[in-house]
PDB file of N, CA and C in Angstrom:
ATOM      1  N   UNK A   1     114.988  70.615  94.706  1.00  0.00           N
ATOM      2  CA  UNK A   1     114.733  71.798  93.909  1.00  0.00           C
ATOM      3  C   UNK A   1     115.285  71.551  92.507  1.00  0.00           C
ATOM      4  N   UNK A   2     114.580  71.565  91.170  1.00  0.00           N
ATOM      5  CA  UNK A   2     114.855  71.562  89.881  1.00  0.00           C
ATOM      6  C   UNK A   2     115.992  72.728  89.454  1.00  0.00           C
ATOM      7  N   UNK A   3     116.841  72.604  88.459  1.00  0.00           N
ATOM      8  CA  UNK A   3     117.649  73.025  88.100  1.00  0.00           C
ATOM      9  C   UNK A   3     117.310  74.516  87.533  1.00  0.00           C
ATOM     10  N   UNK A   4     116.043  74.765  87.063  1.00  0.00           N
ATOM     11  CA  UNK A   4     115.238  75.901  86.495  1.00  0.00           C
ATOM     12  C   UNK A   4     115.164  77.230  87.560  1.00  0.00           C
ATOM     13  N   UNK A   5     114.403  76.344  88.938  1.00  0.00           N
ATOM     14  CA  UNK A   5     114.601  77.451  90.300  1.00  0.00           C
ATOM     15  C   UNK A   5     115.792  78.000  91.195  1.00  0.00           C
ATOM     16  N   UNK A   6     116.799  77.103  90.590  1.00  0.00           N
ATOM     17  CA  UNK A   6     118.366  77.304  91.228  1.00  0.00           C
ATOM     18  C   UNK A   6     118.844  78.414  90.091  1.00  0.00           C
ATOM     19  N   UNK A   7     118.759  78.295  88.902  1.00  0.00           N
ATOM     20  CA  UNK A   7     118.941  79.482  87.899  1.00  0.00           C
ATOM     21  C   UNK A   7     118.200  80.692  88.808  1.00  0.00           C
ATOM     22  N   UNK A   8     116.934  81.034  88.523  1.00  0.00           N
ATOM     23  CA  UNK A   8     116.161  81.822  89.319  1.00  0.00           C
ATOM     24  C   UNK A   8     116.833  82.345  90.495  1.00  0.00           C
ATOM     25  N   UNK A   9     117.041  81.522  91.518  1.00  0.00           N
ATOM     26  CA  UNK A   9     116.898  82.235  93.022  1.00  0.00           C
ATOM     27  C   UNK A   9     118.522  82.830  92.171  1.00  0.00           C
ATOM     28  N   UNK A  10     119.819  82.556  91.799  1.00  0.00           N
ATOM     29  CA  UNK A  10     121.172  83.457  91.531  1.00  0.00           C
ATOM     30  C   UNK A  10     120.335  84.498  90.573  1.00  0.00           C
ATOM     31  N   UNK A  11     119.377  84.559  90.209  1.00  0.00           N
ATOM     32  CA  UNK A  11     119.081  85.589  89.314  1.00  0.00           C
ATOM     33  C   UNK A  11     118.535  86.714  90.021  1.00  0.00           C
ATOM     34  N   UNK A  12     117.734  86.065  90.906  1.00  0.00           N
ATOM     35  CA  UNK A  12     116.775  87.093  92.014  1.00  0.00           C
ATOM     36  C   UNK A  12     118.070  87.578  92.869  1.00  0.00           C
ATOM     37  N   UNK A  13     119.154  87.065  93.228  1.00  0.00           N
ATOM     38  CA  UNK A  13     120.104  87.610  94.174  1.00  0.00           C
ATOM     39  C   UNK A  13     121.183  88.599  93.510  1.00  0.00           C
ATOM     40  N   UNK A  14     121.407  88.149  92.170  1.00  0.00           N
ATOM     41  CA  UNK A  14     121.872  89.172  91.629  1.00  0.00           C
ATOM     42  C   UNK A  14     121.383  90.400  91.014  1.00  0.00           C
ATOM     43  N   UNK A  15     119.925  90.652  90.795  1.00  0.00           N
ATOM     44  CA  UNK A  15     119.152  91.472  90.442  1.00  0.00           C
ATOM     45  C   UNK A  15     119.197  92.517  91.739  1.00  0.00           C
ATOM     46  N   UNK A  16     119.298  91.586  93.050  1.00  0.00           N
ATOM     47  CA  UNK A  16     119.003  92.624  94.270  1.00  0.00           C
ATOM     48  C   UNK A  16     119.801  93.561  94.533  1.00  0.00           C
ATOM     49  N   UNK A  17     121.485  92.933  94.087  1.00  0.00           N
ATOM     50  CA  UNK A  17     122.648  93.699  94.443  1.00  0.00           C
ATOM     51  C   UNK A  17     122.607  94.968  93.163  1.00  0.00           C
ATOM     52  N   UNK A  18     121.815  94.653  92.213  1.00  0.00           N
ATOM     53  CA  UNK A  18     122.007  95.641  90.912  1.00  0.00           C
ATOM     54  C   UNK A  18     120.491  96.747  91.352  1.00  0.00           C
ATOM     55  N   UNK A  19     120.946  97.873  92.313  1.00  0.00           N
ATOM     56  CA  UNK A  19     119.570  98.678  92.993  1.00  0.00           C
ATOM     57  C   UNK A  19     118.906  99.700  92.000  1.00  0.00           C
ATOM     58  N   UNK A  20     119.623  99.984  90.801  1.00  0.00           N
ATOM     59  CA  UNK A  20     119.440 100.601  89.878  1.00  0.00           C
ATOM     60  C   UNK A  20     118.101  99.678  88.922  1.00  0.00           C
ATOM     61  N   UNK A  21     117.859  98.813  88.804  1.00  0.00           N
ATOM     62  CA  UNK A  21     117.314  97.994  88.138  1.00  0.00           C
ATOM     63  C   UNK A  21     115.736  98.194  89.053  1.00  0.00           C
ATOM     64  N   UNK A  22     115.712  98.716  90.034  1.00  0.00           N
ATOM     65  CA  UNK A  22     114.141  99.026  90.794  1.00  0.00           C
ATOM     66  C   UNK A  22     114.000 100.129  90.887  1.00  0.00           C
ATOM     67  N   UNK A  23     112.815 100.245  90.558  1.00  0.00           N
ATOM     68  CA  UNK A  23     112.195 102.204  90.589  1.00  0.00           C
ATOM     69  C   UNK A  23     111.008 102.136  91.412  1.00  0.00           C
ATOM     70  N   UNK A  24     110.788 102.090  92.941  1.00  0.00           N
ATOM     71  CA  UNK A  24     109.368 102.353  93.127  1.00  0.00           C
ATOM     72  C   UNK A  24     108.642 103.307  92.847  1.00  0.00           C
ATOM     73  N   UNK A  25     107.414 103.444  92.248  1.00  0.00           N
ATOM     74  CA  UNK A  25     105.784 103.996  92.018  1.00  0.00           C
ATOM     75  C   UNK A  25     104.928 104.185  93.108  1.00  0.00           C
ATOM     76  N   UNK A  26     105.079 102.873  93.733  1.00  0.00           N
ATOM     77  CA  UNK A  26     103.694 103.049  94.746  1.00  0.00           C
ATOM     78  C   UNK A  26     104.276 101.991  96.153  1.00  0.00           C
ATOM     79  N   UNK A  27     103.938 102.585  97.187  1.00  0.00           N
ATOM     80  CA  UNK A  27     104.708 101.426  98.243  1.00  0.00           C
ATOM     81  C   UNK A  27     104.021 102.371  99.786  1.00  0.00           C
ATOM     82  N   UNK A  28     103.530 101.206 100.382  1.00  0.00           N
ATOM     83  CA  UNK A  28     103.561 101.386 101.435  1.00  0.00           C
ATOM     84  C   UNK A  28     103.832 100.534 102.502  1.00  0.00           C
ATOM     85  N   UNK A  29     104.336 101.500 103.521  1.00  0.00           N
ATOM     86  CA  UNK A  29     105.690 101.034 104.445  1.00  0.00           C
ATOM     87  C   UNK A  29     104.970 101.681 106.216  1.00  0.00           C
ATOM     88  N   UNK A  30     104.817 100.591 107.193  1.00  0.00           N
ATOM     89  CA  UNK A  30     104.564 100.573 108.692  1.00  0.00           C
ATOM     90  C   UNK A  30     106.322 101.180 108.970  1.00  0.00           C
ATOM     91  N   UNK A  31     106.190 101.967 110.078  1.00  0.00           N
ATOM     92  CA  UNK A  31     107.294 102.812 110.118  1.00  0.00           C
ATOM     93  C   UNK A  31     107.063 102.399 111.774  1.00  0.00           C
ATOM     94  N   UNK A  32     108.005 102.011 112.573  1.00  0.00           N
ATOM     95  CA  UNK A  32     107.757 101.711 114.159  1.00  0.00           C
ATOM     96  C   UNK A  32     108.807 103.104 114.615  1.00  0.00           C
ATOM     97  N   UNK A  33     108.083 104.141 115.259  1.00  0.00           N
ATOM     98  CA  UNK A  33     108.846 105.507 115.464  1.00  0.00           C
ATOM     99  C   UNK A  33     109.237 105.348 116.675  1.00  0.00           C
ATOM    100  N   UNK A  34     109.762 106.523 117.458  1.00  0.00           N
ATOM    101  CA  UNK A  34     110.128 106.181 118.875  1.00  0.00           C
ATOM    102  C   UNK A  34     108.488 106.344 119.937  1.00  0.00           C
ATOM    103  N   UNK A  35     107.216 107.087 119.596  1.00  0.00           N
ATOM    104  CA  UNK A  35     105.918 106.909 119.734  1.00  0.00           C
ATOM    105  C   UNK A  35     105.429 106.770 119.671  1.00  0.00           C
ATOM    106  N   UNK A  36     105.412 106.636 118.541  1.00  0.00           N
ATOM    107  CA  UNK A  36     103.690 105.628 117.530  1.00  0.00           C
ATOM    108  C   UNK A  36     104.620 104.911 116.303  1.00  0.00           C
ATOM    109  N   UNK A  37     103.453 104.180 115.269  1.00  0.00           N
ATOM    110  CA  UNK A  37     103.964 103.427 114.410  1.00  0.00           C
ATOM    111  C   UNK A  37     103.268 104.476 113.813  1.00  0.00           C
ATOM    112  N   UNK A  38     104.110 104.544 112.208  1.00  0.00           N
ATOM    113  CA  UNK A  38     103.226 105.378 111.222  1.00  0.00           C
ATOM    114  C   UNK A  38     103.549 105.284 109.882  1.00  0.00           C
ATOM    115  N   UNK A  39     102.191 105.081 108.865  1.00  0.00           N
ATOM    116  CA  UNK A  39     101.911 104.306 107.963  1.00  0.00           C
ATOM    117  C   UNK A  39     102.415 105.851 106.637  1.00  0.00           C
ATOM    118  N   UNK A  40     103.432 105.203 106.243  1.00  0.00           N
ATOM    119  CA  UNK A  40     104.112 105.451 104.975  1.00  0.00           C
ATOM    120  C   UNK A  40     103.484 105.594 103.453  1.00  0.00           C
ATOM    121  N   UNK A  41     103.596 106.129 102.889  1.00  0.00           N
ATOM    122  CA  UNK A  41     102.703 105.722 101.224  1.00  0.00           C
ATOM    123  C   UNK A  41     103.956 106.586 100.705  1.00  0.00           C
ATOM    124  N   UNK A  42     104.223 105.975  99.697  1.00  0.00           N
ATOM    125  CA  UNK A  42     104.424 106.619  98.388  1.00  0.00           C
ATOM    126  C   UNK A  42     103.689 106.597  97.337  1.00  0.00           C
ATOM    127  N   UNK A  43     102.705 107.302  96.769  1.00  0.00           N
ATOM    128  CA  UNK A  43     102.001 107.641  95.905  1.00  0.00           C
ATOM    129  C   UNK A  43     102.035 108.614  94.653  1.00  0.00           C
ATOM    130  N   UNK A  44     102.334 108.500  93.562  1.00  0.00           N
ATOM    131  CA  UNK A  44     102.252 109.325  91.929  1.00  0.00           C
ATOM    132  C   UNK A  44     103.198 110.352  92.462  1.00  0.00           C
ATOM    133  N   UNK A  45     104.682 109.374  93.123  1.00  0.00           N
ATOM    134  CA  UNK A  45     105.898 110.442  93.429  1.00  0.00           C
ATOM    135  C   UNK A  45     105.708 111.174  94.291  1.00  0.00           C
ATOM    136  N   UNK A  46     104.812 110.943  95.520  1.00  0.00           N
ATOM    137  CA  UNK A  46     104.586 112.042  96.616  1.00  0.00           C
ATOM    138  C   UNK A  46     104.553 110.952  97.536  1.00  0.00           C
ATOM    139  N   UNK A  47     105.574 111.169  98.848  1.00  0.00           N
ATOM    140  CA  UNK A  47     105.124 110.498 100.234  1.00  0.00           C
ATOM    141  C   UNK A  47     104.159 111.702 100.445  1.00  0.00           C
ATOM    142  N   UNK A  48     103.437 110.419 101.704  1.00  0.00           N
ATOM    143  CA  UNK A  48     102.306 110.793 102.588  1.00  0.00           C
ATOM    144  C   UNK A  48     102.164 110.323 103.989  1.00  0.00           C
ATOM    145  N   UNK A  49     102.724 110.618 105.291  1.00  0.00           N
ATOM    146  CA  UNK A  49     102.600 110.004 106.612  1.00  0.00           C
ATOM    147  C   UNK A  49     101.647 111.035 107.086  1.00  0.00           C
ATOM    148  N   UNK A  50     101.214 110.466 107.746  1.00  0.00           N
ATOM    149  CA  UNK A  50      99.875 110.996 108.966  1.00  0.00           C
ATOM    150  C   UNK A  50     100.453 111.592 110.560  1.00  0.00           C
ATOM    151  N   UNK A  51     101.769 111.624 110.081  1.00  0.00           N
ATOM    152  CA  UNK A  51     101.976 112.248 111.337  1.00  0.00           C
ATOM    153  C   UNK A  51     101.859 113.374 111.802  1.00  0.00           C
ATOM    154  N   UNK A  52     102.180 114.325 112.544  1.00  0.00           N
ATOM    155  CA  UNK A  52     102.003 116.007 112.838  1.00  0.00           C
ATOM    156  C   UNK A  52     102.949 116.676 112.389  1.00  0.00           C
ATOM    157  N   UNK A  53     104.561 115.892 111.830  1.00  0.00           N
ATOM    158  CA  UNK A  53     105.143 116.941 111.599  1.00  0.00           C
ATOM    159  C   UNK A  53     105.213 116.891 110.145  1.00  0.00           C
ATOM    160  N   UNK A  54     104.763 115.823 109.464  1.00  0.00           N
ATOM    161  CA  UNK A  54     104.678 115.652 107.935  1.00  0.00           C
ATOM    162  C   UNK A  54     103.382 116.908 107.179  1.00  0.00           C
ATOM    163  N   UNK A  55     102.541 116.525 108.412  1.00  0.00           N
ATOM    164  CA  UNK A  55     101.165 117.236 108.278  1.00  0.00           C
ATOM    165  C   UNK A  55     101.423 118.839 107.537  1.00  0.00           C
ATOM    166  N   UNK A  56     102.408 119.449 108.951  1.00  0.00           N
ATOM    167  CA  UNK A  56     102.967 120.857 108.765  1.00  0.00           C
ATOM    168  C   UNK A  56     103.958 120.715 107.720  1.00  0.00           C
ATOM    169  N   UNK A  57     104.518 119.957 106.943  1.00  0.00           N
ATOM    170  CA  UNK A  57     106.347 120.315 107.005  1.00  0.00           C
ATOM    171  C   UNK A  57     106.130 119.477 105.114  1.00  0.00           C
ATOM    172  N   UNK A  58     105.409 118.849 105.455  1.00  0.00           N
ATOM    173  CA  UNK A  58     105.520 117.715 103.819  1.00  0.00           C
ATOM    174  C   UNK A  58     106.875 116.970 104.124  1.00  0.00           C
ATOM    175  N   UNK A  59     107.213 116.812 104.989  1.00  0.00           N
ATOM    176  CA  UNK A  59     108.705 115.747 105.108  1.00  0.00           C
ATOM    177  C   UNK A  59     108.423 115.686 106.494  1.00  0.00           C
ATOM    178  N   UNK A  60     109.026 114.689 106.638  1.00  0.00           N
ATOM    179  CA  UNK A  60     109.415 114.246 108.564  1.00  0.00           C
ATOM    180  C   UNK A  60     110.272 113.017 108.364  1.00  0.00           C
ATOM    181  N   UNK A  61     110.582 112.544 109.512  1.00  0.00           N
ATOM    182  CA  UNK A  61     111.780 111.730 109.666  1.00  0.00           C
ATOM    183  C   UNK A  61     111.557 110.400 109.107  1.00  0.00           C
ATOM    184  N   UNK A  62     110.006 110.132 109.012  1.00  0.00           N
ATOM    185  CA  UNK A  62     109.971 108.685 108.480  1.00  0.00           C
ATOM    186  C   UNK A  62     109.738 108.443 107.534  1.00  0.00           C
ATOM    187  N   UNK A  63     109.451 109.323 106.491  1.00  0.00           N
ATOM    188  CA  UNK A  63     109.630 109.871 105.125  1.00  0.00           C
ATOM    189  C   UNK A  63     111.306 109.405 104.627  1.00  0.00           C
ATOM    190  N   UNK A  64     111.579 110.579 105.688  1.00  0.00           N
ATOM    191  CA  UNK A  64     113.003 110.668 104.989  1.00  0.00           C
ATOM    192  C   UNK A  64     114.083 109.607 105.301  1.00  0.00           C
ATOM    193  N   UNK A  65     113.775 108.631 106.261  1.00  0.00           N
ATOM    194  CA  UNK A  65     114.290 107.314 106.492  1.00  0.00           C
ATOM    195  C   UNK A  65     113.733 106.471 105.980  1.00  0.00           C
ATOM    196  N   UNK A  66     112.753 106.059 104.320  1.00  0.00           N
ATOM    197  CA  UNK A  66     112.686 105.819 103.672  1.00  0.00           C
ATOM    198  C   UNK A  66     113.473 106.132 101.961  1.00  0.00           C
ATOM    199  N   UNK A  67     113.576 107.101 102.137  1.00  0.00           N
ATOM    200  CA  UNK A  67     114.070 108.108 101.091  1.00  0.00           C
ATOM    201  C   UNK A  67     115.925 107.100 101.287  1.00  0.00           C
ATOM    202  N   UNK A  68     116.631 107.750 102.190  1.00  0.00           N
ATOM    203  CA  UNK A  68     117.365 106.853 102.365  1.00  0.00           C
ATOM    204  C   UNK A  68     117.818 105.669 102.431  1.00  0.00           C
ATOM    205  N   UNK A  69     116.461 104.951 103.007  1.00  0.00           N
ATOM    206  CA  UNK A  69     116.496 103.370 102.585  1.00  0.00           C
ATOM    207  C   UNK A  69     116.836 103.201 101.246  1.00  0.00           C
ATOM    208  N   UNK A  70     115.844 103.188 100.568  1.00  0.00           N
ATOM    209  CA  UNK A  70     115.811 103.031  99.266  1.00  0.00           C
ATOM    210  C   UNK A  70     116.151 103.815  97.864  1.00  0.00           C
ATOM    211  N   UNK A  71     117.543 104.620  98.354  1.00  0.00           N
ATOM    212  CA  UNK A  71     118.573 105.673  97.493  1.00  0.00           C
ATOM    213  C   UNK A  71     118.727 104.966  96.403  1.00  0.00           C
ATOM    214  N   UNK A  72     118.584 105.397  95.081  1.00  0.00           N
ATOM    215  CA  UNK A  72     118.999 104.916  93.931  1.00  0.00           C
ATOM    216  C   UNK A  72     117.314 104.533  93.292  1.00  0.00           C
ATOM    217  N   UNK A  73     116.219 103.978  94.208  1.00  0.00           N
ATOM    218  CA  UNK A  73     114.986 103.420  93.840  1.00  0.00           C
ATOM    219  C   UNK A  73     113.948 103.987  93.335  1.00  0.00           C
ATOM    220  N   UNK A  74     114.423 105.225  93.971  1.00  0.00           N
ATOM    221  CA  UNK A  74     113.022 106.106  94.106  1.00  0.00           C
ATOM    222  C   UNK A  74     112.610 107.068  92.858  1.00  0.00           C
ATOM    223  N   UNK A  75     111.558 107.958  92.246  1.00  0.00           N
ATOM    224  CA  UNK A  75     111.358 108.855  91.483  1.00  0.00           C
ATOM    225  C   UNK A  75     112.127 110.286  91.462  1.00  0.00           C
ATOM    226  N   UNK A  76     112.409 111.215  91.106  1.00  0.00           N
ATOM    227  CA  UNK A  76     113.184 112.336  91.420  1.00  0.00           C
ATOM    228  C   UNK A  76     112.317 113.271  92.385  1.00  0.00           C
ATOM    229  N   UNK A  77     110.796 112.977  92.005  1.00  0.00           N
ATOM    230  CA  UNK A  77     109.609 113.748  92.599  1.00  0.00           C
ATOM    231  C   UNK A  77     109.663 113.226  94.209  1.00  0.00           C
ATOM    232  N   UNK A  78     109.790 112.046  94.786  1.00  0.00           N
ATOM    233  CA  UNK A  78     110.104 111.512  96.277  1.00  0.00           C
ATOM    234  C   UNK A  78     111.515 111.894  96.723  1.00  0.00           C
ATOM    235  N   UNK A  79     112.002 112.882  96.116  1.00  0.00           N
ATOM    236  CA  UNK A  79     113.517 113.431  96.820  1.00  0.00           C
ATOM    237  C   UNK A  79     113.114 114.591  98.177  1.00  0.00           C
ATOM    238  N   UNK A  80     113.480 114.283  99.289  1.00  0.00           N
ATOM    239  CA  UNK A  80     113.496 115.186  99.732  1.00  0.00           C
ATOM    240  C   UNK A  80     115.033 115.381 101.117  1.00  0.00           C
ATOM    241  N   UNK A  81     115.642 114.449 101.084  1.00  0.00           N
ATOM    242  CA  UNK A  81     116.950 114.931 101.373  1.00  0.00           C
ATOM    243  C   UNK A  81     117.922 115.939 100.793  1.00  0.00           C
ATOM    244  N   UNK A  82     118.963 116.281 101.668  1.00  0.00           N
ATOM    245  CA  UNK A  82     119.516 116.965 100.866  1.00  0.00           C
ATOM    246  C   UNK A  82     120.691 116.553 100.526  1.00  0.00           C
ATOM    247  N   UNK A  83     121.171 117.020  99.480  1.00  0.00           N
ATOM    248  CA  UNK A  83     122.170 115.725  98.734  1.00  0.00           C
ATOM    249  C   UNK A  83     123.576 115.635  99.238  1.00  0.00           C
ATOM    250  N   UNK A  84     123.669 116.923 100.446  1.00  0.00           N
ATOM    251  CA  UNK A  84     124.787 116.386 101.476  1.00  0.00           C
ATOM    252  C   UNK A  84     124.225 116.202 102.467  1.00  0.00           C
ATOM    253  N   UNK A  85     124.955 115.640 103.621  1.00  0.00           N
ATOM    254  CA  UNK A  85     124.692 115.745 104.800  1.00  0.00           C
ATOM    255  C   UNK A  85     124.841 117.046 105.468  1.00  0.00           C
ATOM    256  N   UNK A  86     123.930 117.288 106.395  1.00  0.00           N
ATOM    257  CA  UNK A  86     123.810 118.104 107.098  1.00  0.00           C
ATOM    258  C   UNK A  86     125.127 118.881 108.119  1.00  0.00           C
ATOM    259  N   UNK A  87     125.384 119.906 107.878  1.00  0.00           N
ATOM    260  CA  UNK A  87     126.800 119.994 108.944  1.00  0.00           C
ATOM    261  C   UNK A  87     125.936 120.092 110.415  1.00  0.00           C
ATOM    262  N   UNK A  88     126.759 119.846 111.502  1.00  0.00           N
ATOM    263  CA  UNK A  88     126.419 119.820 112.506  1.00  0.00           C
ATOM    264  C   UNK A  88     126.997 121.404 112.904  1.00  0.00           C
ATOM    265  N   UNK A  89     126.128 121.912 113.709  1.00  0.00           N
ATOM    266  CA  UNK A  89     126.176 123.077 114.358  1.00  0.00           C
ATOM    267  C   UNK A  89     127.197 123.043 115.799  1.00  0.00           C
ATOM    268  N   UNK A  90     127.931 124.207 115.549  1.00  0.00           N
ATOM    269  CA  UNK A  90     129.242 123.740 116.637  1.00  0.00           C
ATOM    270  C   UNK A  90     129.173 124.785 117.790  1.00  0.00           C
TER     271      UNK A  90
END
């Protein structure tokens, strides 16, 4: 490997650790659920899954286990967590 692509790959590894430096636009993501697999989009700042409860709800879990994945990446318009965690009901 030339000295040019060894620059590169520490550049690509340090770019990865810096998450602020990526903003996704557009991405789609196969989601393997506990019943079906289901196909993800982020589109012009709006997810979109085909599932039944996204259908009703505009959020569902594999939405929002994207959202989380990729904290810091995303548009303000693909927010749909809430910016604490949830208390648990006692």
């Amino acid at each position: 490997m030339h000295s040019g692509m060894i620059g590169k790959i520490e550049k690509a590894h340090r770019y990865a650790q810096e998450r602020e430096r990526f903003h996704f636009r557009e991405l789609s993501v196969m989601v393997h659920g506990n019943n079906d697999d289901h196909e993800v989009i982020l589109r012009d700042g709006r997810w979109q899954c085909a599932c039944d409860f996204f259908i009703h709800n505009a959020a569902c879990a594999h939405s929002m286990a994207l959202e989380a994945l990729l904290d810091g990446m995303l548009p303000a318009s693909a927010t749909q967590l809430p910016a604490q965690p949830l208390a648990h009901a006692s």
